[in-house]
PDB file of N, CA and C in Angstrom:
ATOM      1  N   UNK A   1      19.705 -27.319  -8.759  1.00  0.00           N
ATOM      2  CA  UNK A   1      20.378 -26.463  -7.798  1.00  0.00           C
ATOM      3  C   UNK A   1      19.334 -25.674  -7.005  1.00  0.00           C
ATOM      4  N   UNK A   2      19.229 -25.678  -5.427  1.00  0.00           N
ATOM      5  CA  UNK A   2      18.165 -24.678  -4.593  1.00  0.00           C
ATOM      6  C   UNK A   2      19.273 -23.870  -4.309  1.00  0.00           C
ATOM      7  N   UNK A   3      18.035 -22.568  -4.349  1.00  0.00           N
ATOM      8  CA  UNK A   3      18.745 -21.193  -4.357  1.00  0.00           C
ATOM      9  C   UNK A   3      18.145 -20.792  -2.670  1.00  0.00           C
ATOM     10  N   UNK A   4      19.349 -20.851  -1.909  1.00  0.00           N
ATOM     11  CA  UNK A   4      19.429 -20.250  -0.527  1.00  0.00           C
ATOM     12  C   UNK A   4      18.337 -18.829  -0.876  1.00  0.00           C
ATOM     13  N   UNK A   5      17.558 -19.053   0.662  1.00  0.00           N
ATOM     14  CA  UNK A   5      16.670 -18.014   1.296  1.00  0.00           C
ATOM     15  C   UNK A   5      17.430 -16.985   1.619  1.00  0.00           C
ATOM     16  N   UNK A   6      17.687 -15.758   1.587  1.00  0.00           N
ATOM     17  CA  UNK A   6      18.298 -14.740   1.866  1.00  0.00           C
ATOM     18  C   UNK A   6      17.430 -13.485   2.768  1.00  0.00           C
ATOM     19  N   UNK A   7      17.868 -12.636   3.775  1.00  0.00           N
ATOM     20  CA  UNK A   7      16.863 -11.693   4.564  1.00  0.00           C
ATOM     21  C   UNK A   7      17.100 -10.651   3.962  1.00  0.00           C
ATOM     22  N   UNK A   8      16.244  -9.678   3.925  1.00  0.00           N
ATOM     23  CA  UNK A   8      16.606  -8.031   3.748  1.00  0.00           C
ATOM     24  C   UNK A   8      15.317  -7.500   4.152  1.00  0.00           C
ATOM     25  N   UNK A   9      15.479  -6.440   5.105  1.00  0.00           N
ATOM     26  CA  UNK A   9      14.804  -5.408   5.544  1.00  0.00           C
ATOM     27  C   UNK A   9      14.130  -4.428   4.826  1.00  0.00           C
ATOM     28  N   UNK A  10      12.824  -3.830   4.604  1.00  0.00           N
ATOM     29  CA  UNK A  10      12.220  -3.100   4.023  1.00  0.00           C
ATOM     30  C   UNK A  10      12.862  -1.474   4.728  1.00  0.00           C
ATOM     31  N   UNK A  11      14.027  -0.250   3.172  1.00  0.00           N
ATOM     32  CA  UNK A  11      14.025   0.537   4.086  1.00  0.00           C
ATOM     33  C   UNK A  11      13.327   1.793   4.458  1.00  0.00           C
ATOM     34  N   UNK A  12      13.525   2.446   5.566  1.00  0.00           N
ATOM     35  CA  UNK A  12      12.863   3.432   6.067  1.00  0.00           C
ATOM     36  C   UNK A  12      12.105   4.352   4.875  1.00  0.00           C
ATOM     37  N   UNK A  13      11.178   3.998   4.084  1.00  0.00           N
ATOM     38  CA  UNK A  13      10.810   4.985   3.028  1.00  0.00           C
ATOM     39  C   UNK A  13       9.588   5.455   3.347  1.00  0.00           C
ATOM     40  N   UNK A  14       9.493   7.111   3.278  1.00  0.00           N
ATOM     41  CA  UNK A  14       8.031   7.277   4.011  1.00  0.00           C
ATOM     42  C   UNK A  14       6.920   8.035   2.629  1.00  0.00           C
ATOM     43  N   UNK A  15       5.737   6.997   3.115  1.00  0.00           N
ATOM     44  CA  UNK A  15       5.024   6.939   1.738  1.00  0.00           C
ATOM     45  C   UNK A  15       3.529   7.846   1.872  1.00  0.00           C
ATOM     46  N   UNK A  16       2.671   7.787   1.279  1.00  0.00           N
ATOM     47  CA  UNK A  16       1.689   8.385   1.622  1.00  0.00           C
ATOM     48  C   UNK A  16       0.264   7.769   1.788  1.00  0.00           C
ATOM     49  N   UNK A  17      -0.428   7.823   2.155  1.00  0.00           N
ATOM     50  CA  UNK A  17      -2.323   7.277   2.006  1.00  0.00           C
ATOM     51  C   UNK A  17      -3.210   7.447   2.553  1.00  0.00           C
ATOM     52  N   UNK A  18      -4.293   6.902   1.578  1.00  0.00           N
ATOM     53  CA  UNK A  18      -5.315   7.880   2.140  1.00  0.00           C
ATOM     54  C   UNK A  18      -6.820   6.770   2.381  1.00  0.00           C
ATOM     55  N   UNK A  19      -8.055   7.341   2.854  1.00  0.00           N
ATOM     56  CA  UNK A  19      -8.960   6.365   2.672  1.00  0.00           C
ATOM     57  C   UNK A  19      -9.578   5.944   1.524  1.00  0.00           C
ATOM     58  N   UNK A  20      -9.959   5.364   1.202  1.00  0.00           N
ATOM     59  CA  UNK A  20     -10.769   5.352  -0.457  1.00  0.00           C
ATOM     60  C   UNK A  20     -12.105   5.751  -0.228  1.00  0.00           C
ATOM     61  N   UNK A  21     -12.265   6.448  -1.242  1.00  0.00           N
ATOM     62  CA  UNK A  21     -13.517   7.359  -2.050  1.00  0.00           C
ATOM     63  C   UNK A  21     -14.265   6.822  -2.146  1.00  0.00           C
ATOM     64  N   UNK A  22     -15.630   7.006  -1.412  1.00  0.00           N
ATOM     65  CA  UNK A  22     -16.785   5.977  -1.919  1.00  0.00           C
ATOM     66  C   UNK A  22     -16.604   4.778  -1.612  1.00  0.00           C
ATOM     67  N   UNK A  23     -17.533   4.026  -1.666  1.00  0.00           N
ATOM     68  CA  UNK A  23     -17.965   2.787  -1.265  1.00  0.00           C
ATOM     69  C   UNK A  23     -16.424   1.865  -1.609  1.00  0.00           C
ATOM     70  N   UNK A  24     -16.415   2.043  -2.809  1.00  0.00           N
ATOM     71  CA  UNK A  24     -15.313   1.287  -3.705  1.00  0.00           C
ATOM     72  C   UNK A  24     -14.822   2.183  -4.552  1.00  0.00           C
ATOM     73  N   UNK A  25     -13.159   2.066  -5.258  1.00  0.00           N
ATOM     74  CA  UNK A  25     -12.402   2.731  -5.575  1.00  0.00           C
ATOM     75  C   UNK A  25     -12.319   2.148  -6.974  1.00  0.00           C
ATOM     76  N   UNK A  26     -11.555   2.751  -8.527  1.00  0.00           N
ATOM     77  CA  UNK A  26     -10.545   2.082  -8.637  1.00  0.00           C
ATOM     78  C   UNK A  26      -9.545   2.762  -9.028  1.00  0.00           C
ATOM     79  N   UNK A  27      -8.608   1.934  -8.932  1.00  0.00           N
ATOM     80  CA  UNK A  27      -7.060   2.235  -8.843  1.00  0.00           C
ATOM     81  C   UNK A  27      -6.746   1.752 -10.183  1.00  0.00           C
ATOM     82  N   UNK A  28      -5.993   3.160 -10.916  1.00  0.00           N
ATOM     83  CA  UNK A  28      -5.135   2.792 -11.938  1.00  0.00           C
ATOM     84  C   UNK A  28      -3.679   2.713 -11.880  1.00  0.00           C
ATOM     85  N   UNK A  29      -3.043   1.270 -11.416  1.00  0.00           N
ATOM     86  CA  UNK A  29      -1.627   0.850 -10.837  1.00  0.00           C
ATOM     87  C   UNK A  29      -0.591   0.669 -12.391  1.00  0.00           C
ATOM     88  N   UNK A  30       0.266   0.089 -11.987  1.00  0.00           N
ATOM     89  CA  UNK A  30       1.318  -0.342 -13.145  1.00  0.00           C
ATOM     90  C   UNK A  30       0.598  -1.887 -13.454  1.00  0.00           C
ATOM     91  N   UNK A  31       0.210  -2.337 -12.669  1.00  0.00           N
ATOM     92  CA  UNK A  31      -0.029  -3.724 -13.295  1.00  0.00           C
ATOM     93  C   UNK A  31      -1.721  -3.912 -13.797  1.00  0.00           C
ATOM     94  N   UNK A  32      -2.243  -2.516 -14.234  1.00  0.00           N
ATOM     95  CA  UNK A  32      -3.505  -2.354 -14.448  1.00  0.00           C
ATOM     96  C   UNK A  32      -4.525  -1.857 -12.909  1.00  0.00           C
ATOM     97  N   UNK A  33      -5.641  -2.057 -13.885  1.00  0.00           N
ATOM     98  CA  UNK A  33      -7.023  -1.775 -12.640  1.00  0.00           C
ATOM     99  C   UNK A  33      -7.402  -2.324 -12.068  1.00  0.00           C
ATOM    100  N   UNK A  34      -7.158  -1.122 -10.417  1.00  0.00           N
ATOM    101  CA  UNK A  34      -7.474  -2.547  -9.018  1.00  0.00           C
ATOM    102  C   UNK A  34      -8.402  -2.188  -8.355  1.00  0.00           C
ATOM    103  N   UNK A  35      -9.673  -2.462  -7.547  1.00  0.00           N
ATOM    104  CA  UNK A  35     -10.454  -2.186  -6.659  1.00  0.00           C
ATOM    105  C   UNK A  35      -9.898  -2.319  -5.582  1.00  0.00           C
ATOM    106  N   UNK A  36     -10.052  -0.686  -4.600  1.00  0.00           N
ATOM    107  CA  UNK A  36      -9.869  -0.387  -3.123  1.00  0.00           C
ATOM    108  C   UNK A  36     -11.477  -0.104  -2.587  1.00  0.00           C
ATOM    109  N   UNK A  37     -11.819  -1.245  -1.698  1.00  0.00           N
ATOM    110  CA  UNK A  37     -12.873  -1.219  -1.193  1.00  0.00           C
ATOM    111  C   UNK A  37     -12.872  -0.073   0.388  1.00  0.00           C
ATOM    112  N   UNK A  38     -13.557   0.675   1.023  1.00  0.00           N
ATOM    113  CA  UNK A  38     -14.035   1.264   2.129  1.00  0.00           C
ATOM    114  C   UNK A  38     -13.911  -0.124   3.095  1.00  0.00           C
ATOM    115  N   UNK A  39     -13.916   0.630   3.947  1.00  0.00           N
ATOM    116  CA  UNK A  39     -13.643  -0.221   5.202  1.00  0.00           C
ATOM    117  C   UNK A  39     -12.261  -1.200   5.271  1.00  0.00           C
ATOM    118  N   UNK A  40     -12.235  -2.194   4.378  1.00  0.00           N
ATOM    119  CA  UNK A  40     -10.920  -2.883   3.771  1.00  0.00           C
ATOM    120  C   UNK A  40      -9.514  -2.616   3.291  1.00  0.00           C
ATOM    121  N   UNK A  41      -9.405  -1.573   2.719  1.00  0.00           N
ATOM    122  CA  UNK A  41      -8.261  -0.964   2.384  1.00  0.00           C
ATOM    123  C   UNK A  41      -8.284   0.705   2.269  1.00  0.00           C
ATOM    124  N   UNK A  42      -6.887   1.077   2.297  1.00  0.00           N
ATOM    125  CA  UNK A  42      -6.213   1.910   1.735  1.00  0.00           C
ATOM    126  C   UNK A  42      -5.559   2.285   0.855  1.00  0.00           C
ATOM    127  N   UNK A  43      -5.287   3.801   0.109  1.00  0.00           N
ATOM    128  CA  UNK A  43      -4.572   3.635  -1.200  1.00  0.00           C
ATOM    129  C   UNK A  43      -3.336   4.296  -1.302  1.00  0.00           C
ATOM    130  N   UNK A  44      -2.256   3.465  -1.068  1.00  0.00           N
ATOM    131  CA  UNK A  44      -1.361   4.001  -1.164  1.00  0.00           C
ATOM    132  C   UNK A  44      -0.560   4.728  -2.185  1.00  0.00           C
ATOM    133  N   UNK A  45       0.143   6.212  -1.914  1.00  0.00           N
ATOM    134  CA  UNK A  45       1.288   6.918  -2.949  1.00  0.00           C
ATOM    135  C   UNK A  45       2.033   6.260  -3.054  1.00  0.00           C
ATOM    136  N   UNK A  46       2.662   5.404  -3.958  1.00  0.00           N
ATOM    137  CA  UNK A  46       4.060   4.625  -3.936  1.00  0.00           C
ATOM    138  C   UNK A  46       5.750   6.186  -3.670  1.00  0.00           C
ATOM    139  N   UNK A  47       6.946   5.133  -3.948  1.00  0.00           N
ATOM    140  CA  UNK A  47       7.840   6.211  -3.360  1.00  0.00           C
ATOM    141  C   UNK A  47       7.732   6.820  -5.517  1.00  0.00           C
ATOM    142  N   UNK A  48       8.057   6.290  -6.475  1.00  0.00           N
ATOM    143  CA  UNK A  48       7.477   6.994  -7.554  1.00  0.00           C
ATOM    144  C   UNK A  48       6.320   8.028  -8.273  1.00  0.00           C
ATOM    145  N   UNK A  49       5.335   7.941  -6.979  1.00  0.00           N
ATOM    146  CA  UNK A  49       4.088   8.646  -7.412  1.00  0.00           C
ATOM    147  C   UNK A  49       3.237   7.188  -7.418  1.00  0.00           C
ATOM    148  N   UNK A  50       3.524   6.309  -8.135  1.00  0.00           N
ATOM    149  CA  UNK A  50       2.090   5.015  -8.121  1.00  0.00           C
ATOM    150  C   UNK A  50       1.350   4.856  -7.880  1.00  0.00           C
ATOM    151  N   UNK A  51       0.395   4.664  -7.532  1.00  0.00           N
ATOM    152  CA  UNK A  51      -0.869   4.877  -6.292  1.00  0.00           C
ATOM    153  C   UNK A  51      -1.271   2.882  -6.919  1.00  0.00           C
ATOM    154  N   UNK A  52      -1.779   2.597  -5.472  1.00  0.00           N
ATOM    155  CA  UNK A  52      -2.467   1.619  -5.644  1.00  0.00           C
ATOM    156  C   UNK A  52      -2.834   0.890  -4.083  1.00  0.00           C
ATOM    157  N   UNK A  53      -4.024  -0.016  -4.095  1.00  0.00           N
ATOM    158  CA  UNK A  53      -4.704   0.213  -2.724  1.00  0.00           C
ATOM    159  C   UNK A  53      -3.999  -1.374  -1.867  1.00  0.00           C
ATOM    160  N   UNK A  54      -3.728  -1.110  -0.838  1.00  0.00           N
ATOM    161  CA  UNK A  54      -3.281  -2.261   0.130  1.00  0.00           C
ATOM    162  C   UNK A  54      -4.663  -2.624   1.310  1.00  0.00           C
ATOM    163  N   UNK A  55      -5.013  -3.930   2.025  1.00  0.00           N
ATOM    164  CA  UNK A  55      -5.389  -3.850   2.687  1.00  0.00           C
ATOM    165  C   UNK A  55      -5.267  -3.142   3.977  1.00  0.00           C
ATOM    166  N   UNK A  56      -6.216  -2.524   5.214  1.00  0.00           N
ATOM    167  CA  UNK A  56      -5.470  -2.156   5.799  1.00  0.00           C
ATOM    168  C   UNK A  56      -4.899  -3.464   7.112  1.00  0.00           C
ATOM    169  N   UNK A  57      -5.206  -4.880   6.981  1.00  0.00           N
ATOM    170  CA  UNK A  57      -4.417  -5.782   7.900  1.00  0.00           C
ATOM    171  C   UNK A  57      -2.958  -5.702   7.594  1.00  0.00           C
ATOM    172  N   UNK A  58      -2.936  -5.728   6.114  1.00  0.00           N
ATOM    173  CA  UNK A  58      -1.076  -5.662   5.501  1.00  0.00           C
ATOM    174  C   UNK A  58      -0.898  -3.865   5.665  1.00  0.00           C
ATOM    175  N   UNK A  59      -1.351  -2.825   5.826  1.00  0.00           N
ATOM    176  CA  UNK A  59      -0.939  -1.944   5.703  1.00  0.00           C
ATOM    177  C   UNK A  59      -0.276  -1.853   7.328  1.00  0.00           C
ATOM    178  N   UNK A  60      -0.970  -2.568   8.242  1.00  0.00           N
ATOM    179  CA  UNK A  60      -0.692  -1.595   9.891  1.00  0.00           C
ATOM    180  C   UNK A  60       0.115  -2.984  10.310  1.00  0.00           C
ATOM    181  N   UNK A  61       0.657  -4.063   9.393  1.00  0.00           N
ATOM    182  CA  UNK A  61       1.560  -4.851   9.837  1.00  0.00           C
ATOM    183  C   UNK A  61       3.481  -4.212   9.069  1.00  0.00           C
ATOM    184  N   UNK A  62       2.970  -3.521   8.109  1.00  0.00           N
ATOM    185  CA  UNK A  62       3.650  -3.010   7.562  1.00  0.00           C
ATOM    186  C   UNK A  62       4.685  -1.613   7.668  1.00  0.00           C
ATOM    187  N   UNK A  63       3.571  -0.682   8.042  1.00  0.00           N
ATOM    188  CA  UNK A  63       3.800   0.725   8.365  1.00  0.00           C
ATOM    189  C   UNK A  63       3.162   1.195   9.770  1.00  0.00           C
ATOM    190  N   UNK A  64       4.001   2.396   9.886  1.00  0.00           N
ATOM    191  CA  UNK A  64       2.969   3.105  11.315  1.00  0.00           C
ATOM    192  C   UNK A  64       2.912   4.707  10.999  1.00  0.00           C
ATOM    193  N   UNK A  65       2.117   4.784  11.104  1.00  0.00           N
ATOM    194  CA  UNK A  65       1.862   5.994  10.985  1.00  0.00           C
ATOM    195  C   UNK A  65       2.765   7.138  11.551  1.00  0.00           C
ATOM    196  N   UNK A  66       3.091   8.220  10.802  1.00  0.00           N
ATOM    197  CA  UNK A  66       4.022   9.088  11.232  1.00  0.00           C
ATOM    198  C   UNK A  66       2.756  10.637  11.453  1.00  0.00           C
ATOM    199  N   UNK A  67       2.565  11.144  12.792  1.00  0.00           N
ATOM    200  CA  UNK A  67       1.785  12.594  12.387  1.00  0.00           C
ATOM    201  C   UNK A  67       0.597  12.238  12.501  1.00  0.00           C
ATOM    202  N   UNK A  68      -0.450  13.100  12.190  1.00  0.00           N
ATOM    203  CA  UNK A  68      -1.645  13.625  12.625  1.00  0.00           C
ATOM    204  C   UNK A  68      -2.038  14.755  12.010  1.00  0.00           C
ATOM    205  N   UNK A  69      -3.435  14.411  11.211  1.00  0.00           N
ATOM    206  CA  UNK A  69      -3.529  15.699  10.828  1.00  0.00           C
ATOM    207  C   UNK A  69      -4.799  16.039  11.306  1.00  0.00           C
TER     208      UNK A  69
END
């Protein structure tokens, strides 16, 4: 039996992040320890608190920035 493709929209949840520290980071996520490299990524607050680092090509296809600080 194939199981039909279905759509759903990511919703409006506004999250937090920041640059990473130093050269290289690491991130202690739910699925263990991740390296957030400088220049390459960002580390995102999940909507739980989570933290863990995204590139930033998937981050600015993803999100837009809300503000200015």
């Amino acid at each position: 039996m194939t199981t039909a493709w279905r759509k759903a929209r990511k919703k409006p949840v506004i999250i937090e992040f920041r640059e990473v520290i130093g050269e290289c980071e690491l991130v202690h996520t739910k699925e263990g320890i991740l390296t957030a490299v400088k220049q390459r990524d960002f580390v995102i607050k999940g909507v739980e608190g989570e933290l863990y680092p995204i590139t930033k090509e998937i981050f600015f296809k993803t999100y837009d920035i809300i503000g200015d600080e």
